[in-house]
PDB file of N, CA and C in Angstrom:
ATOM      1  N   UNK A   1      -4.455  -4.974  18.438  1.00  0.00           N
ATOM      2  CA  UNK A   1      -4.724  -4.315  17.171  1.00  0.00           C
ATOM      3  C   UNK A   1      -5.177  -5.375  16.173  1.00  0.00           C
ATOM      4  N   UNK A   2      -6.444  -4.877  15.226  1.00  0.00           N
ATOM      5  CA  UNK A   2      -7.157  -6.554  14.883  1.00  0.00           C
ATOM      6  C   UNK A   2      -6.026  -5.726  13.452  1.00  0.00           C
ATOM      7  N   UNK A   3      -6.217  -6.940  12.784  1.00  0.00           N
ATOM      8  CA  UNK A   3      -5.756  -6.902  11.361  1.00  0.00           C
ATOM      9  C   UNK A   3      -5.722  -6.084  10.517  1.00  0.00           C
ATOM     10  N   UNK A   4      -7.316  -5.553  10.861  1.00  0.00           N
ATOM     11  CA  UNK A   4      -7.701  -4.415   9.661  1.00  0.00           C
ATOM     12  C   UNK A   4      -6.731  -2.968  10.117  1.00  0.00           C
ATOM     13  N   UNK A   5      -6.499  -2.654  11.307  1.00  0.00           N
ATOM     14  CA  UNK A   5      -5.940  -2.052  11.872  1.00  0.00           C
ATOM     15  C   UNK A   5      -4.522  -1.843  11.279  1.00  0.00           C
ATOM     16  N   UNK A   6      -3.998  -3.050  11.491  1.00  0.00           N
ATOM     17  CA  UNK A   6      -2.648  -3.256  10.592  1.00  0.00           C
ATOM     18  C   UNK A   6      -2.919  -2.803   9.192  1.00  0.00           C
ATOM     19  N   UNK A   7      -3.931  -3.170   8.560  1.00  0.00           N
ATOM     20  CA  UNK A   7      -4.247  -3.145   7.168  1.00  0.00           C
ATOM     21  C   UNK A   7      -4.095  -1.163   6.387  1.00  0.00           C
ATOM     22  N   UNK A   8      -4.841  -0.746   8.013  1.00  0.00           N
ATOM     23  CA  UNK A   8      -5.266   0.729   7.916  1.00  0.00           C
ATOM     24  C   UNK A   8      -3.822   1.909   7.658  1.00  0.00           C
ATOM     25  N   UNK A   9      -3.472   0.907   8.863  1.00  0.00           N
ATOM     26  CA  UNK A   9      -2.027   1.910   9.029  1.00  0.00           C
ATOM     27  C   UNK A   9      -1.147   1.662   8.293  1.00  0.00           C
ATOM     28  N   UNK A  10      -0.914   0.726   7.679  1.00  0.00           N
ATOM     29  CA  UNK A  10       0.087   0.598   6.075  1.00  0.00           C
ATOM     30  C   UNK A  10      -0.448   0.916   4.922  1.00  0.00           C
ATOM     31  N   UNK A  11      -1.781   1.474   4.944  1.00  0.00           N
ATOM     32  CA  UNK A  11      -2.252   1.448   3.511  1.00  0.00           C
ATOM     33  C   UNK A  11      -1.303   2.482   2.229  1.00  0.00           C
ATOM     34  N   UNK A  12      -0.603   3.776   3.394  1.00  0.00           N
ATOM     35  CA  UNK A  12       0.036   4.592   2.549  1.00  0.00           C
ATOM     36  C   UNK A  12       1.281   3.797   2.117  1.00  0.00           C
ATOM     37  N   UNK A  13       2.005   2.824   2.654  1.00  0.00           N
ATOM     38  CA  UNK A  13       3.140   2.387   2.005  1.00  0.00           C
ATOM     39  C   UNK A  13       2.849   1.517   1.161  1.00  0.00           C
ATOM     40  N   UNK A  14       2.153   0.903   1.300  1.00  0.00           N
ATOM     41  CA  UNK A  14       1.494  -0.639   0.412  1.00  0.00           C
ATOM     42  C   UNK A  14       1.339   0.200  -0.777  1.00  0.00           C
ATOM     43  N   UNK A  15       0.131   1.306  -0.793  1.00  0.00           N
ATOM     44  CA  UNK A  15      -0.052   1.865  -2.440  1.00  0.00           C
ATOM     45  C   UNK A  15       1.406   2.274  -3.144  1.00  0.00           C
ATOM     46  N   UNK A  16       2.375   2.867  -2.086  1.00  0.00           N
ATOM     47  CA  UNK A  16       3.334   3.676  -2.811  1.00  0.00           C
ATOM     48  C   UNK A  16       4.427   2.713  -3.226  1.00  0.00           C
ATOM     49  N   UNK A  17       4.314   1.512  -2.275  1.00  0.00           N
ATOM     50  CA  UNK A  17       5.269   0.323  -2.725  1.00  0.00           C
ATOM     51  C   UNK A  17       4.881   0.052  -3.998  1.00  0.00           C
ATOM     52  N   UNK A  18       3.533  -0.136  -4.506  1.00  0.00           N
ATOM     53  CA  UNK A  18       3.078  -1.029  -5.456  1.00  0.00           C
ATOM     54  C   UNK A  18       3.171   0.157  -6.724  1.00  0.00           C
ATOM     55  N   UNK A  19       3.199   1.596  -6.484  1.00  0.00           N
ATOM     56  CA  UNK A  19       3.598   2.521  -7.734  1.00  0.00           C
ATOM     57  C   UNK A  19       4.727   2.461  -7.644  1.00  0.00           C
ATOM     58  N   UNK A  20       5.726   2.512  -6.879  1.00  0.00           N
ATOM     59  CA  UNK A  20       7.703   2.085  -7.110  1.00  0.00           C
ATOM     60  C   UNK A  20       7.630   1.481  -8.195  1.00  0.00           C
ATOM     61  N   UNK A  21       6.935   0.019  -8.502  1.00  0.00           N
ATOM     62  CA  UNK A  21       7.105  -0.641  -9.024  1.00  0.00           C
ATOM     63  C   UNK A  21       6.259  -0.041 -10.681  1.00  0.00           C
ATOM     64  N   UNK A  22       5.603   0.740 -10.877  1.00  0.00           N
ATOM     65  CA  UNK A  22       5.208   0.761 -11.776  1.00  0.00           C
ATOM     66  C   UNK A  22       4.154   1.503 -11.865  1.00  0.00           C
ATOM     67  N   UNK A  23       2.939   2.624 -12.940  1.00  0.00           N
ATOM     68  CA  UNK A  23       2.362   3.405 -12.968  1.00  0.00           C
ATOM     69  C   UNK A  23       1.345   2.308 -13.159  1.00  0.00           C
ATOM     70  N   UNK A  24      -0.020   2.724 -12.435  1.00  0.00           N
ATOM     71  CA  UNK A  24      -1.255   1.811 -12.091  1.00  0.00           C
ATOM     72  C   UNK A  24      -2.725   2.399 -11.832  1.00  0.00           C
ATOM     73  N   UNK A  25      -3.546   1.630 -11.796  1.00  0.00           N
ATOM     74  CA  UNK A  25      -4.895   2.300 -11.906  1.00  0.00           C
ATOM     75  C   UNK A  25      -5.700   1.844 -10.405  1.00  0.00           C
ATOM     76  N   UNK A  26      -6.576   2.142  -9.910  1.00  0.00           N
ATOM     77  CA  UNK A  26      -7.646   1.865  -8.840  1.00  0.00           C
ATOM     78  C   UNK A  26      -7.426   0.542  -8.317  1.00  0.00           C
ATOM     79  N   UNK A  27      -8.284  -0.827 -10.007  1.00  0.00           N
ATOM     80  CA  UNK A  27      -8.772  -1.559  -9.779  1.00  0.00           C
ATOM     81  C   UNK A  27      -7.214  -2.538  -9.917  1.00  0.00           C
ATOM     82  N   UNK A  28      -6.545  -2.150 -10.349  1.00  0.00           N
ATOM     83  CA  UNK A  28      -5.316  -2.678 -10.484  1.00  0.00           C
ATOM     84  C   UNK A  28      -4.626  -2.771  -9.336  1.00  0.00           C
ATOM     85  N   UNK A  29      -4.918  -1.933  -8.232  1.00  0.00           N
ATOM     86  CA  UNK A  29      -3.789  -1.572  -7.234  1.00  0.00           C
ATOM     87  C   UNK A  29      -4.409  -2.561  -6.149  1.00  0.00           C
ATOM     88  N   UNK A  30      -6.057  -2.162  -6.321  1.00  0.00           N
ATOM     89  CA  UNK A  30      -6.544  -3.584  -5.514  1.00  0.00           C
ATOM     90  C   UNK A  30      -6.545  -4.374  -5.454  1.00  0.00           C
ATOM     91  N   UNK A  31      -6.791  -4.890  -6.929  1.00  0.00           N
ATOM     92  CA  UNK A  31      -6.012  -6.423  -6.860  1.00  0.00           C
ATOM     93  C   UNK A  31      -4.279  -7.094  -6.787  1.00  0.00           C
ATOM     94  N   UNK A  32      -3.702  -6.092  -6.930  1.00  0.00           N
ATOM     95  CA  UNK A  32      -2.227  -6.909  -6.957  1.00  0.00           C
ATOM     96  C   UNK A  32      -2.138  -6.468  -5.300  1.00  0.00           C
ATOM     97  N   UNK A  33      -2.775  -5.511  -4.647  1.00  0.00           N
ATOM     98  CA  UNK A  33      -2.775  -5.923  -2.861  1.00  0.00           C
ATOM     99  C   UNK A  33      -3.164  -7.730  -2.619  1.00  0.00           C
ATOM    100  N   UNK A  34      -4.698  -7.825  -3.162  1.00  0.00           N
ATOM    101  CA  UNK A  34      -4.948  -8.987  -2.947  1.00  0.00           C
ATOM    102  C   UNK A  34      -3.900 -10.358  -3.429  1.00  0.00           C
ATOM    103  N   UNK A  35      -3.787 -10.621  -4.559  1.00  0.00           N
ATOM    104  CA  UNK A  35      -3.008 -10.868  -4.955  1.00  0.00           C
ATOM    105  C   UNK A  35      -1.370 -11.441  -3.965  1.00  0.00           C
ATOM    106  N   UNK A  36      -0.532 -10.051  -4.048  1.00  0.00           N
ATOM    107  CA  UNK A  36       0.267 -10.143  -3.348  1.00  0.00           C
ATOM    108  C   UNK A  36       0.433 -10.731  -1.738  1.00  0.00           C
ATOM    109  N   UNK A  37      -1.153 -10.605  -1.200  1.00  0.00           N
ATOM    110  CA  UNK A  37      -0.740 -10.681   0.384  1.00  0.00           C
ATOM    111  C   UNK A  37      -1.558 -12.357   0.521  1.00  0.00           C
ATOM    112  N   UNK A  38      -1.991 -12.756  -1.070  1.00  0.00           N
ATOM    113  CA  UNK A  38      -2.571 -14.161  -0.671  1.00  0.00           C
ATOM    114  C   UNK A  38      -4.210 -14.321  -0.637  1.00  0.00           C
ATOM    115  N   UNK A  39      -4.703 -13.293  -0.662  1.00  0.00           N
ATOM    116  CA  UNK A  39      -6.397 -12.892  -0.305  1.00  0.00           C
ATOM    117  C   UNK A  39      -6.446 -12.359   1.190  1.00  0.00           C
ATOM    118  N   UNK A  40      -5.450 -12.368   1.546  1.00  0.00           N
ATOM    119  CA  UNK A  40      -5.353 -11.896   2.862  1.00  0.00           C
ATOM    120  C   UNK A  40      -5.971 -10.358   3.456  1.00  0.00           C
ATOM    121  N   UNK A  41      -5.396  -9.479   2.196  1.00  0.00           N
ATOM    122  CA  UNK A  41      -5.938  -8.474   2.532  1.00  0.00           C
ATOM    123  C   UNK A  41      -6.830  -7.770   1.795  1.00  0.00           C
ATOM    124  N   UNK A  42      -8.266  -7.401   1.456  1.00  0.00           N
ATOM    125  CA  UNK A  42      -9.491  -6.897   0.466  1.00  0.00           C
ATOM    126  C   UNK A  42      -9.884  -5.698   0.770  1.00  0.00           C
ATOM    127  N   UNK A  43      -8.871  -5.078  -0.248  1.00  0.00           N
ATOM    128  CA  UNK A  43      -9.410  -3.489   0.040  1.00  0.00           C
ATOM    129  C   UNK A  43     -10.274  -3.047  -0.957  1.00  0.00           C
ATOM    130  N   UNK A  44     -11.197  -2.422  -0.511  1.00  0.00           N
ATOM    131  CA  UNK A  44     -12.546  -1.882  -1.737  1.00  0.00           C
ATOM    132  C   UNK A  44     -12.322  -0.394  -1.685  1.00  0.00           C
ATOM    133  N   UNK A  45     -12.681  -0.081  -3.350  1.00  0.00           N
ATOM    134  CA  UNK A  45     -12.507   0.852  -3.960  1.00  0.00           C
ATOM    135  C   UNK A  45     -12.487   2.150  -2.231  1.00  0.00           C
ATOM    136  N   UNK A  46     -13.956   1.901  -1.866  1.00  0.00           N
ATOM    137  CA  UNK A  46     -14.147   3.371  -1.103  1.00  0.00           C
ATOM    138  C   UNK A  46     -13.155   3.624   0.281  1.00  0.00           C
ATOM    139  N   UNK A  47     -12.227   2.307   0.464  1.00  0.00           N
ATOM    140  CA  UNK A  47     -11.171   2.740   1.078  1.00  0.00           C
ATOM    141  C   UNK A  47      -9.563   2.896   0.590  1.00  0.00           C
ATOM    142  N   UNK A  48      -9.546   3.102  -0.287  1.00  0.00           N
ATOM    143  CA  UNK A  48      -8.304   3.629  -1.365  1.00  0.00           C
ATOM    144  C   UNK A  48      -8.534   4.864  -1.734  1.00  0.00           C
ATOM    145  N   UNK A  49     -10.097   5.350  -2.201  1.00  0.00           N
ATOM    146  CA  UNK A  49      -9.642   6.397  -2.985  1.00  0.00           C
ATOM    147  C   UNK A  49      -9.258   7.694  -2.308  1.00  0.00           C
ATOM    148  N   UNK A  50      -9.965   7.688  -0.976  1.00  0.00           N
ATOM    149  CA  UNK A  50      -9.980   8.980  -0.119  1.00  0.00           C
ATOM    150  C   UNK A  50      -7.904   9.066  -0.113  1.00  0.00           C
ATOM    151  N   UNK A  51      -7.549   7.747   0.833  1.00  0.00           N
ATOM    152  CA  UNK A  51      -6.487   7.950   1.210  1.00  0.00           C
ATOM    153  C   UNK A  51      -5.463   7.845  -0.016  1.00  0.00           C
ATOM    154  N   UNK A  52      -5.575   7.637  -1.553  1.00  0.00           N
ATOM    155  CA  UNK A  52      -5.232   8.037  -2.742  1.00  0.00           C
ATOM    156  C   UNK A  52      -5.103   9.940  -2.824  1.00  0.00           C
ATOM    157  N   UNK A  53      -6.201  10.274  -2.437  1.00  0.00           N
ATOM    158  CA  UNK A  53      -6.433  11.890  -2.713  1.00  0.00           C
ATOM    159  C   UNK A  53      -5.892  12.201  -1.462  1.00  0.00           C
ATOM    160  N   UNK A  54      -5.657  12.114  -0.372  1.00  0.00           N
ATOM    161  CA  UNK A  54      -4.840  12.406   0.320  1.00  0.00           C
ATOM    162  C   UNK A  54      -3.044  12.476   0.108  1.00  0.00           C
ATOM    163  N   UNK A  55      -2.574  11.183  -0.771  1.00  0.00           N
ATOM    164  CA  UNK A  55      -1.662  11.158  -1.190  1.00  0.00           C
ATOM    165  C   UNK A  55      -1.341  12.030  -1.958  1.00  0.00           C
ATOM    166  N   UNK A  56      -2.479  12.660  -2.993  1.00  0.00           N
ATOM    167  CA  UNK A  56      -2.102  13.628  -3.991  1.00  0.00           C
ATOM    168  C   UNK A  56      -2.253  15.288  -3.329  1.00  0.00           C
ATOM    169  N   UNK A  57      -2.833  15.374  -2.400  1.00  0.00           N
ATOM    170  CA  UNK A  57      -2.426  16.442  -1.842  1.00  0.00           C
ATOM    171  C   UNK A  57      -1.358  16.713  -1.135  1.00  0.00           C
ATOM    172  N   UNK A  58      -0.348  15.590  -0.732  1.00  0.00           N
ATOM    173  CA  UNK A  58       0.184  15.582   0.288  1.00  0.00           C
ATOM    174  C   UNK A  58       1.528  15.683  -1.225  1.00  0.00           C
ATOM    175  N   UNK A  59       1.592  15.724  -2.550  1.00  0.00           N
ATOM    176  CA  UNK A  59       2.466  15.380  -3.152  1.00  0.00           C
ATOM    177  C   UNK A  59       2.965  14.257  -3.639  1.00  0.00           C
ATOM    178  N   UNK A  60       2.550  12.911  -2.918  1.00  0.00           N
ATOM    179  CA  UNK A  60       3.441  12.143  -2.782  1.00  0.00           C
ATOM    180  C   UNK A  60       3.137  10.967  -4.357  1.00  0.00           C
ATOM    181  N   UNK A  61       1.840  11.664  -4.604  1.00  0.00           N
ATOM    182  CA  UNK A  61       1.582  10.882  -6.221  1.00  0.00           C
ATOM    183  C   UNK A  61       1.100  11.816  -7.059  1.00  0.00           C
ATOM    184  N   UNK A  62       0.884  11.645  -8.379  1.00  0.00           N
ATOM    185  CA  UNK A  62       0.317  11.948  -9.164  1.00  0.00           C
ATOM    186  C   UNK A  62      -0.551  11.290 -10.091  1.00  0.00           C
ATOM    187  N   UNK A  63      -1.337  12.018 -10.929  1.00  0.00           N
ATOM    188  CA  UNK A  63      -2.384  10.965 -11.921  1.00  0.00           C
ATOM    189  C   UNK A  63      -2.503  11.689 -13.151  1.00  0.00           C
ATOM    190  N   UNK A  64      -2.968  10.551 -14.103  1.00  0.00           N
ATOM    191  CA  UNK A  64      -3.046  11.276 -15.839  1.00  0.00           C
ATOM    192  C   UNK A  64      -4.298   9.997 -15.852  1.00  0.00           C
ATOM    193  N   UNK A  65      -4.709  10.518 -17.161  1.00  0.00           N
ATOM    194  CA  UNK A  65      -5.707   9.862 -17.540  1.00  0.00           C
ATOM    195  C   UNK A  65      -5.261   9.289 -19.037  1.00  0.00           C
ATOM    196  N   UNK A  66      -5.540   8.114 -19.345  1.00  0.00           N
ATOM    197  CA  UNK A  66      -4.708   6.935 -20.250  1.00  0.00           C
ATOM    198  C   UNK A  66      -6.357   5.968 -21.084  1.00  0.00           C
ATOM    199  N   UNK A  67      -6.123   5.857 -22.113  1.00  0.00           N
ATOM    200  CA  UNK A  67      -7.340   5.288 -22.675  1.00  0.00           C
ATOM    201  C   UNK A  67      -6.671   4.002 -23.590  1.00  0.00           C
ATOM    202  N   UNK A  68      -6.147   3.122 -23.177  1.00  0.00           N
ATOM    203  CA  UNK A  68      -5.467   2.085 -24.269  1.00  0.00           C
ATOM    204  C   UNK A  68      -6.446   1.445 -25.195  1.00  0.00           C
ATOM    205  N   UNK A  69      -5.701   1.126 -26.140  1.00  0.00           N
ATOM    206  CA  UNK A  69      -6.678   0.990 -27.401  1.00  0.00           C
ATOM    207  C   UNK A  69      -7.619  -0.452 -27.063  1.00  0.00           C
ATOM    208  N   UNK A  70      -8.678   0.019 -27.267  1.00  0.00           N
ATOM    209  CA  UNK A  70      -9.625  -1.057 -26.764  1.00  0.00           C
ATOM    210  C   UNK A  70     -10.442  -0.602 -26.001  1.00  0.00           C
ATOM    211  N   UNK A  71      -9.972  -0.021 -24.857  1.00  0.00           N
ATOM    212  CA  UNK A  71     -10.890  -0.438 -23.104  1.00  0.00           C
ATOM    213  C   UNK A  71     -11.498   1.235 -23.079  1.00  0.00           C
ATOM    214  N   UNK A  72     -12.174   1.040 -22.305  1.00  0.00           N
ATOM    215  CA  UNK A  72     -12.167   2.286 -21.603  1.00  0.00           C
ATOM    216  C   UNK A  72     -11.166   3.108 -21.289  1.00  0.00           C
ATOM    217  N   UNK A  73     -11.246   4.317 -21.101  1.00  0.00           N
ATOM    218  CA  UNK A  73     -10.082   5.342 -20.022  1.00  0.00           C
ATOM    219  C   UNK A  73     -10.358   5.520 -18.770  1.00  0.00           C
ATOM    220  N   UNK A  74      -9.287   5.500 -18.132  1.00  0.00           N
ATOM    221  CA  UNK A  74      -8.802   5.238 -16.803  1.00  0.00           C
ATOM    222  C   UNK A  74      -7.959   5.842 -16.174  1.00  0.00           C
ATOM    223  N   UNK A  75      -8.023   6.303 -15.016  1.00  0.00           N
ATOM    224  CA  UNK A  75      -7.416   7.139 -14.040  1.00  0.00           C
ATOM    225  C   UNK A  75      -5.702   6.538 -13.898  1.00  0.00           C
ATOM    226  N   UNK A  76      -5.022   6.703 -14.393  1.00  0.00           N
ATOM    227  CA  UNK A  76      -3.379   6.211 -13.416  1.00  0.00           C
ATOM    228  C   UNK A  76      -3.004   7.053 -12.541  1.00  0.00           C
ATOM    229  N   UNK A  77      -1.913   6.515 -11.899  1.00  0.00           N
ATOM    230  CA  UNK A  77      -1.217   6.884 -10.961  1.00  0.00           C
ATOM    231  C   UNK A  77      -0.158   6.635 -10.902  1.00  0.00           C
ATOM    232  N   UNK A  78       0.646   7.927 -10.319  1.00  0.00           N
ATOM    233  CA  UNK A  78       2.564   7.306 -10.693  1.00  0.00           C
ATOM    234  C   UNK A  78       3.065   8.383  -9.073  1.00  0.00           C
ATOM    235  N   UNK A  79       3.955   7.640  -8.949  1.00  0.00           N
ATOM    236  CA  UNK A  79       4.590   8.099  -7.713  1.00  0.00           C
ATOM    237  C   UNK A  79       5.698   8.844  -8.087  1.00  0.00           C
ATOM    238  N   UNK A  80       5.698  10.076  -7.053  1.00  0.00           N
ATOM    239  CA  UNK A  80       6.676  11.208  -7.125  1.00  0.00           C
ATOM    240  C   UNK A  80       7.929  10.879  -6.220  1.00  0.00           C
ATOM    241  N   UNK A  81       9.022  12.236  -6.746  1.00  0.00           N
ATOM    242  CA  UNK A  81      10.393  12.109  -5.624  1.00  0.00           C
ATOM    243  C   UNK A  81      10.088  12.180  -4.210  1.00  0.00           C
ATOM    244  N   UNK A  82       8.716  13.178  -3.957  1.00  0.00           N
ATOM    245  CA  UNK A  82       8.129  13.107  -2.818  1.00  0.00           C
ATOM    246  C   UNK A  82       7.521  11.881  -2.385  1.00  0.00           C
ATOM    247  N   UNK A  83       6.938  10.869  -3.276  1.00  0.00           N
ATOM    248  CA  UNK A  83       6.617   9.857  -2.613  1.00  0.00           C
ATOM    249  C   UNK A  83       7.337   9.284  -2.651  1.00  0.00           C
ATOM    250  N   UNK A  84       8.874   8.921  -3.320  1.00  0.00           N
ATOM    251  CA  UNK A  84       9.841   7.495  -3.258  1.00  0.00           C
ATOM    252  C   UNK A  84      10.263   8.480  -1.962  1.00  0.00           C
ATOM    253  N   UNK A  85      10.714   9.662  -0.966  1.00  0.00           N
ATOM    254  CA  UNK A  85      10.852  10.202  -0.064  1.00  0.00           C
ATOM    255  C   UNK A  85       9.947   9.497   1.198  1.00  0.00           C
ATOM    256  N   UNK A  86       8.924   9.608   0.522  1.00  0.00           N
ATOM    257  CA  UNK A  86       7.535   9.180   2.195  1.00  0.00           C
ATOM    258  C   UNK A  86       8.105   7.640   2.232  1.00  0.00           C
ATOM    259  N   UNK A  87       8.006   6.947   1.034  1.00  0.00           N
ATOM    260  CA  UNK A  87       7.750   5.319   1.346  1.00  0.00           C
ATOM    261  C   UNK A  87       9.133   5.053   2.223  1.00  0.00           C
ATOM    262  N   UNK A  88      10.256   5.517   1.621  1.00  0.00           N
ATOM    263  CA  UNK A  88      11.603   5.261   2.015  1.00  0.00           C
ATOM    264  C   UNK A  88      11.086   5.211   4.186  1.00  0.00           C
ATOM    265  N   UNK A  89      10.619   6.555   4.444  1.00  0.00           N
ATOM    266  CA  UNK A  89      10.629   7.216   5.485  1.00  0.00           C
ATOM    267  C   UNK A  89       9.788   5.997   6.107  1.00  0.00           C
ATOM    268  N   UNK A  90       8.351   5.393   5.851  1.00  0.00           N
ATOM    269  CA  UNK A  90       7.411   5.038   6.091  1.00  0.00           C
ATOM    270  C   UNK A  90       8.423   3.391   6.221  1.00  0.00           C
ATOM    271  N   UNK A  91       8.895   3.041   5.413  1.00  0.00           N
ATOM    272  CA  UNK A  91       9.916   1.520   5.570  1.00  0.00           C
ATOM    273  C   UNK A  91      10.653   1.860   6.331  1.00  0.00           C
ATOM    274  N   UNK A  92      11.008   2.699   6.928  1.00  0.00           N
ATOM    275  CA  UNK A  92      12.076   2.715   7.854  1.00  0.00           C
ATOM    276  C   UNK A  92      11.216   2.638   9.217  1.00  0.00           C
ATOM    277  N   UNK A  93      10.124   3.644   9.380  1.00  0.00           N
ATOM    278  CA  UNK A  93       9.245   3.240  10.556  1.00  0.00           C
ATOM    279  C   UNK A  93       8.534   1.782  10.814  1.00  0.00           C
ATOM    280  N   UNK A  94       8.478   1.114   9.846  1.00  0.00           N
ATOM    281  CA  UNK A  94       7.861  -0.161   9.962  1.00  0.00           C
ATOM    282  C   UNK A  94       8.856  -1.417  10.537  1.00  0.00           C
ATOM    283  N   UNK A  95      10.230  -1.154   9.685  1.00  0.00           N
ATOM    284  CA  UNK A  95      11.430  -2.193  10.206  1.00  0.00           C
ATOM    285  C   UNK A  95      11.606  -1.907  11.510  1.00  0.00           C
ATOM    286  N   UNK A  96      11.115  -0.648  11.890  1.00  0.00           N
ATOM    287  CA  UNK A  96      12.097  -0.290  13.536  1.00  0.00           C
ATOM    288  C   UNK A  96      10.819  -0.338  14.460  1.00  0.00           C
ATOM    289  N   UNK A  97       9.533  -0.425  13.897  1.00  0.00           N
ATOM    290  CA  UNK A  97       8.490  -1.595  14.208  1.00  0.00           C
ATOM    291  C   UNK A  97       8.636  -2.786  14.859  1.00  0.00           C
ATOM    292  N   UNK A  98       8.976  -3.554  13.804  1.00  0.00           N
ATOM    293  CA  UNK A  98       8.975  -4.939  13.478  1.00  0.00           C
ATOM    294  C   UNK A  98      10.353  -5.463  14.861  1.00  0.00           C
ATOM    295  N   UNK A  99      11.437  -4.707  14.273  1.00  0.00           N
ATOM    296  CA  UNK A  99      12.647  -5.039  15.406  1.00  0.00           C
ATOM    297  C   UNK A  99      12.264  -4.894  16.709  1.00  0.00           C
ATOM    298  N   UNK A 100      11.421  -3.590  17.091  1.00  0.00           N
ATOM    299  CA  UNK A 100      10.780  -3.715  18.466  1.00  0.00           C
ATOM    300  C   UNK A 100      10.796  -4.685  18.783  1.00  0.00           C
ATOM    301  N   UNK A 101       9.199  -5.186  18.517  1.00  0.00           N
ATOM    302  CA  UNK A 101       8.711  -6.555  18.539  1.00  0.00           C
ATOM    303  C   UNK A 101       9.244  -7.608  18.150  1.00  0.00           C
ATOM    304  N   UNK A 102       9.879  -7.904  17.574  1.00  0.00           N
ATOM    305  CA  UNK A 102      10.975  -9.370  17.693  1.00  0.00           C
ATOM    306  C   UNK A 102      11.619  -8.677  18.982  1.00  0.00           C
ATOM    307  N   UNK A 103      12.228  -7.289  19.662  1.00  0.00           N
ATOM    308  CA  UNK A 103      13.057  -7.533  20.726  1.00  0.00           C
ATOM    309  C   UNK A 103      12.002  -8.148  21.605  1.00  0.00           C
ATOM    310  N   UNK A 104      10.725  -7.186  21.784  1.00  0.00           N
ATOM    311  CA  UNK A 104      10.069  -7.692  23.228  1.00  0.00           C
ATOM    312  C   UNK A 104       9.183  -9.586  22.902  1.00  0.00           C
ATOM    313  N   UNK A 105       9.226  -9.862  22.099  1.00  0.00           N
ATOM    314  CA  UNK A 105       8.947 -11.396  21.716  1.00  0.00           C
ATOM    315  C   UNK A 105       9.824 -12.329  22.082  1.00  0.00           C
ATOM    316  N   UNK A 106      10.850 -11.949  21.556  1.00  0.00           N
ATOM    317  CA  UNK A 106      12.681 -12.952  21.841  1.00  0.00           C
ATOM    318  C   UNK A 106      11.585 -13.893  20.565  1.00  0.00           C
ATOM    319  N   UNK A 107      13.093 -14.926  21.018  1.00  0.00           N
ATOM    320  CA  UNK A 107      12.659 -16.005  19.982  1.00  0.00           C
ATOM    321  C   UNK A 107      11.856 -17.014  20.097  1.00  0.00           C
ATOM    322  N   UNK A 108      10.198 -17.020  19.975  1.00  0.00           N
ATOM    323  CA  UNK A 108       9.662 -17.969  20.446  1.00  0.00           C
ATOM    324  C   UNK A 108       9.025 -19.127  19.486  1.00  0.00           C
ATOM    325  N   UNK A 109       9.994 -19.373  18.320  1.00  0.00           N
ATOM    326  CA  UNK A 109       9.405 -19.936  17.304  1.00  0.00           C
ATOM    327  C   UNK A 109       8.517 -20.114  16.401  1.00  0.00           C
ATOM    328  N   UNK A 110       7.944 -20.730  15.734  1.00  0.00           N
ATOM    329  CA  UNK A 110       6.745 -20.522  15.042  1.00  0.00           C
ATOM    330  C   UNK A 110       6.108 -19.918  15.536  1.00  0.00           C
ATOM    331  N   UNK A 111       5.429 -18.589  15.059  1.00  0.00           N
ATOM    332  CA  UNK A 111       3.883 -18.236  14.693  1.00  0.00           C
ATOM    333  C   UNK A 111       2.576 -19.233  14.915  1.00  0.00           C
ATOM    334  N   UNK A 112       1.919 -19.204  15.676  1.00  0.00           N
ATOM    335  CA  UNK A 112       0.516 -20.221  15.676  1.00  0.00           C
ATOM    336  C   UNK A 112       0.063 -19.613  14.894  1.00  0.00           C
ATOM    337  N   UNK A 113      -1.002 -20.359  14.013  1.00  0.00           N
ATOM    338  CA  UNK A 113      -1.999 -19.514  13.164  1.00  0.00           C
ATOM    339  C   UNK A 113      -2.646 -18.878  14.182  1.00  0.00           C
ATOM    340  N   UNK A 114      -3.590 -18.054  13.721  1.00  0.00           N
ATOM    341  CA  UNK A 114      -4.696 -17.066  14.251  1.00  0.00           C
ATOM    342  C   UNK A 114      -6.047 -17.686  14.199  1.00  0.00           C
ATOM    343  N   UNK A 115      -7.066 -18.464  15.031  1.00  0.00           N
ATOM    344  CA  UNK A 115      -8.146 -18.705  14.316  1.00  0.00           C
ATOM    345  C   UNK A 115      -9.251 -17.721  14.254  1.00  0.00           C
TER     346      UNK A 115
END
């Protein structure tokens, strides 16, 4: 599974992690991904927004529109009881992930980089 793969299949917890923390906009959410994972991971607008509107059908967010004094207005986004529900659900599938794989790995020390 290449990276992006990884990238694909967490994208719903990553957004809903990053609204836990606080109500946010598009270009905001993309960059504190980047940000947060190091430059590691570069998600562009046209792969957020679909799976954004998926989120809002599914309940798990919501949006208002916010114009702070100065800038333009801008789309936010704030996460529902239904979404602190999914992410909870979605962290629990990822740790029991992760434990898999440390079982079938054992302990083989450092990580090599990837080139």
């Amino acid at each position: 599974m290449s990276t992006k793969s990884l990238t694909g299949a967490s994208i719903t917890a990553v957004i809903l992690s990053i609204l836990q923390n606080g109500d946010s906009y598009g270009y905001d959410i993309i960059s504190q991904v980047r940000e947060r994972s190091g430059s590691q991971i570069e998600w562009k607008a046209g792969s957020l927004y679909p799976v954004m509107h998926r989120m809002q059908t599914n309940g798990w967010i919501e949006d208002y529109w916010l114009e702070p004094e100065g800038e333009r207005r801008r789309r936010y986004y704030r996460i529902t009881e239904k979404g602190r529900t999914a992410l909870a659900q979605e962290r629990q599938k990822w740790m029991m992930f992760h434990n898999i794989l440390v079982g079938l790995w054992g302990d083989t020390g450092p990580v090599p980089e990837a080139s």
